[in-house]
C-alpha atoms as a PDB file:
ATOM      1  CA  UNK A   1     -10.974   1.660 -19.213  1.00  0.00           C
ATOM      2  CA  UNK A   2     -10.739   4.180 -16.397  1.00  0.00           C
ATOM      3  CA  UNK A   3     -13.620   5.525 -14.666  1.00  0.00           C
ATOM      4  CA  UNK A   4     -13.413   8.498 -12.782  1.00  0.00           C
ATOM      5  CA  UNK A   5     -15.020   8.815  -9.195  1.00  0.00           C
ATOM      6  CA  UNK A   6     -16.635  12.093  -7.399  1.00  0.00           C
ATOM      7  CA  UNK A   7     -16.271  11.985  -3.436  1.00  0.00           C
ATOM      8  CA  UNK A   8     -17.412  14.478  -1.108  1.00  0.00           C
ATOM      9  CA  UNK A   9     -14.798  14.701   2.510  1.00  0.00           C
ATOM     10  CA  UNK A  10     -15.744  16.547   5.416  1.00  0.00           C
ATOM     11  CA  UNK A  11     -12.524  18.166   6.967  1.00  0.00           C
ATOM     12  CA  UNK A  12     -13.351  20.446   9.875  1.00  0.00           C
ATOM     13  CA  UNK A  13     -10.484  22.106  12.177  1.00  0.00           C
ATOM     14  CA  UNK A  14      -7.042  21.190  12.145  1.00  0.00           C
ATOM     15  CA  UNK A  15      -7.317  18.958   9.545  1.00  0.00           C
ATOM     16  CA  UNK A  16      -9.238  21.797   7.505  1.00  0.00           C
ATOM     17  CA  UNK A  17      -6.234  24.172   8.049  1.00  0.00           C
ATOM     18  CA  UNK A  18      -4.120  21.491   7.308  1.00  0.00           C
ATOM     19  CA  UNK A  19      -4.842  20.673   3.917  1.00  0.00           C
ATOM     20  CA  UNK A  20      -5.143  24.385   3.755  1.00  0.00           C
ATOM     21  CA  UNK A  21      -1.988  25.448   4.060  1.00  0.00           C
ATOM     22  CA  UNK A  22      -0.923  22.602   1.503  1.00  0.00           C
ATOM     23  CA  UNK A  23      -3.021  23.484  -1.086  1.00  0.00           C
ATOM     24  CA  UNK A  24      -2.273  27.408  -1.843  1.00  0.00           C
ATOM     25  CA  UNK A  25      -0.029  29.612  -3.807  1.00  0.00           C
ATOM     26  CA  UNK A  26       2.829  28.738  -1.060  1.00  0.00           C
ATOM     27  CA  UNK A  27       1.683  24.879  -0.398  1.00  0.00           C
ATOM     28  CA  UNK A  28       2.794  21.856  -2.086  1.00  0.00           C
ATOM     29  CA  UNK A  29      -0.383  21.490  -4.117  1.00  0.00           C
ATOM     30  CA  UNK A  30      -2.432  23.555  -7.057  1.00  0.00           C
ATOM     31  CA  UNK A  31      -6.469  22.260  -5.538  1.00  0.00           C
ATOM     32  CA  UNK A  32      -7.358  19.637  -3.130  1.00  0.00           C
ATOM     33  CA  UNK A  33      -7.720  17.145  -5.539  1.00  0.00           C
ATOM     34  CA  UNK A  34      -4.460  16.728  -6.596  1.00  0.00           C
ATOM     35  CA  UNK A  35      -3.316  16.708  -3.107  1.00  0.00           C
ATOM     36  CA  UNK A  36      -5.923  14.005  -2.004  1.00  0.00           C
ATOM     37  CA  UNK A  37      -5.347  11.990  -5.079  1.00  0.00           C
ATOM     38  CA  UNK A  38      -1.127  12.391  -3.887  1.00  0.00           C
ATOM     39  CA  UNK A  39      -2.007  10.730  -0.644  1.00  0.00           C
ATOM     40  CA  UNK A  40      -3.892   8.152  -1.810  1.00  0.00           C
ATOM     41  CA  UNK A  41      -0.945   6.896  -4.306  1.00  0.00           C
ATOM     42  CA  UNK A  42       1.504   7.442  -1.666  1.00  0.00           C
ATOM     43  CA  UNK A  43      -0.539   5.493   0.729  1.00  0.00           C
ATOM     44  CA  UNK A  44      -0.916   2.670  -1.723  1.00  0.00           C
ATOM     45  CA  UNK A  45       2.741   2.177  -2.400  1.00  0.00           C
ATOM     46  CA  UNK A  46       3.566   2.214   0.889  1.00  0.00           C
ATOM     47  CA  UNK A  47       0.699  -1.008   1.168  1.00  0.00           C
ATOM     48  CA  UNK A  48       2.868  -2.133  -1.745  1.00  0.00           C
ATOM     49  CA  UNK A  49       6.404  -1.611  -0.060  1.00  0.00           C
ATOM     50  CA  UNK A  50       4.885  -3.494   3.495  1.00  0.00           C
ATOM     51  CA  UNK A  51       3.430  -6.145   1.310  1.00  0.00           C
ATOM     52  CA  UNK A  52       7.120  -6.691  -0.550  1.00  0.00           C
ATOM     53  CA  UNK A  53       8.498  -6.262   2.737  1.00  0.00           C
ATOM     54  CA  UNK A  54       6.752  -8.865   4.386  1.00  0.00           C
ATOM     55  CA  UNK A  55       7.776 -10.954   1.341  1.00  0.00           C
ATOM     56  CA  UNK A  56      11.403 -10.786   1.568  1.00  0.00           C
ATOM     57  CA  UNK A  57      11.536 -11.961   5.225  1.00  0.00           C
ATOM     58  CA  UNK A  58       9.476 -14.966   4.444  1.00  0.00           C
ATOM     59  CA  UNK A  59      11.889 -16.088   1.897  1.00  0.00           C
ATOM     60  CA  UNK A  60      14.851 -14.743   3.843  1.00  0.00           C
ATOM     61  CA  UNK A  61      13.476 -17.126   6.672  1.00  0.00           C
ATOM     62  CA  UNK A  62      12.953 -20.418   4.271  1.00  0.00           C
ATOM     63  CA  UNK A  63      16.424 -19.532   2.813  1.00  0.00           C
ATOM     64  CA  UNK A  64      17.834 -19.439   6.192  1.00  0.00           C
ATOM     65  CA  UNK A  65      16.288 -22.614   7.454  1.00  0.00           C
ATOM     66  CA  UNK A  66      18.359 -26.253   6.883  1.00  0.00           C
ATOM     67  CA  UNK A  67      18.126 -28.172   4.459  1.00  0.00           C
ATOM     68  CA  UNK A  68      17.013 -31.145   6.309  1.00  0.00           C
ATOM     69  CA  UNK A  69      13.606 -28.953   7.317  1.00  0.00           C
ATOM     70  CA  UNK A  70      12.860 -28.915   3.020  1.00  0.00           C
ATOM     71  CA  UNK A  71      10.072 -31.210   1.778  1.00  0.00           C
ATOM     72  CA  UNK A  72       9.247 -31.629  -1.680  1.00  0.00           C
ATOM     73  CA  UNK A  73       5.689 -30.458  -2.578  1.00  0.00           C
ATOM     74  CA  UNK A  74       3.861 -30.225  -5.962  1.00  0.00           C
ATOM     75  CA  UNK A  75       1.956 -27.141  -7.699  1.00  0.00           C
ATOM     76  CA  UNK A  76      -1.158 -29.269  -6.380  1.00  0.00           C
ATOM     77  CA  UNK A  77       0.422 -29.390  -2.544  1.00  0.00           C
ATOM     78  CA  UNK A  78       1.112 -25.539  -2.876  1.00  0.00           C
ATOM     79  CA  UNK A  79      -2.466 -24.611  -4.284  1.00  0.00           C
ATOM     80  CA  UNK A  80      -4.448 -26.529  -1.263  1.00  0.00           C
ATOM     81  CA  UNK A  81      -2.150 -25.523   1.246  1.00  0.00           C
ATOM     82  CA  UNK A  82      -2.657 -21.642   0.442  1.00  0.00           C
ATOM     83  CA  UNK A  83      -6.401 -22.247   0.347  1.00  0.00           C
ATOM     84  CA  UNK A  84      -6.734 -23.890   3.734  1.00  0.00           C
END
């Protein structure tokens, strides 16, 4: 179920003019809201991308290591390791 939350932002200055001149008949964006709620989802895929990113050289660096460095470890090893 979604559920739909009001915020109040203080933007004073630059940062007022800013989002000003993005939200207008000329800017990017119809109202404020749409632009705020654009920065959030942009912001969270680009947590996403640095998260995947981060991902990719940890298994590029175990697929990279030799063989000999490999130890066998169970679903139980795995599970206690990553909560120590």
């Amino acid at each position: 179920m979604s559920r739909t939350t009001t915020m109040t932002v203080r933007l004073s200055g630059a940062l007022s003019e800013f989002v000003a001149a993005n939200v207008s008949e000329t800017g990017s964006y119809e109202n404020v809201s749409e632009y705020v709620r654009d920065l959030i989802r942009r912001d969270k895929e680009r947590v996403e991308q640095e998260a995947f990113e981060r991902l990719k050289a940890e298994l590029a660096r175990a697929f990279a290591a030799p063989e000999a460095s490999y130890q066998a470890l169970t679903a139980a090893d795995v599970i206690a390791r990553n909560k120590a």
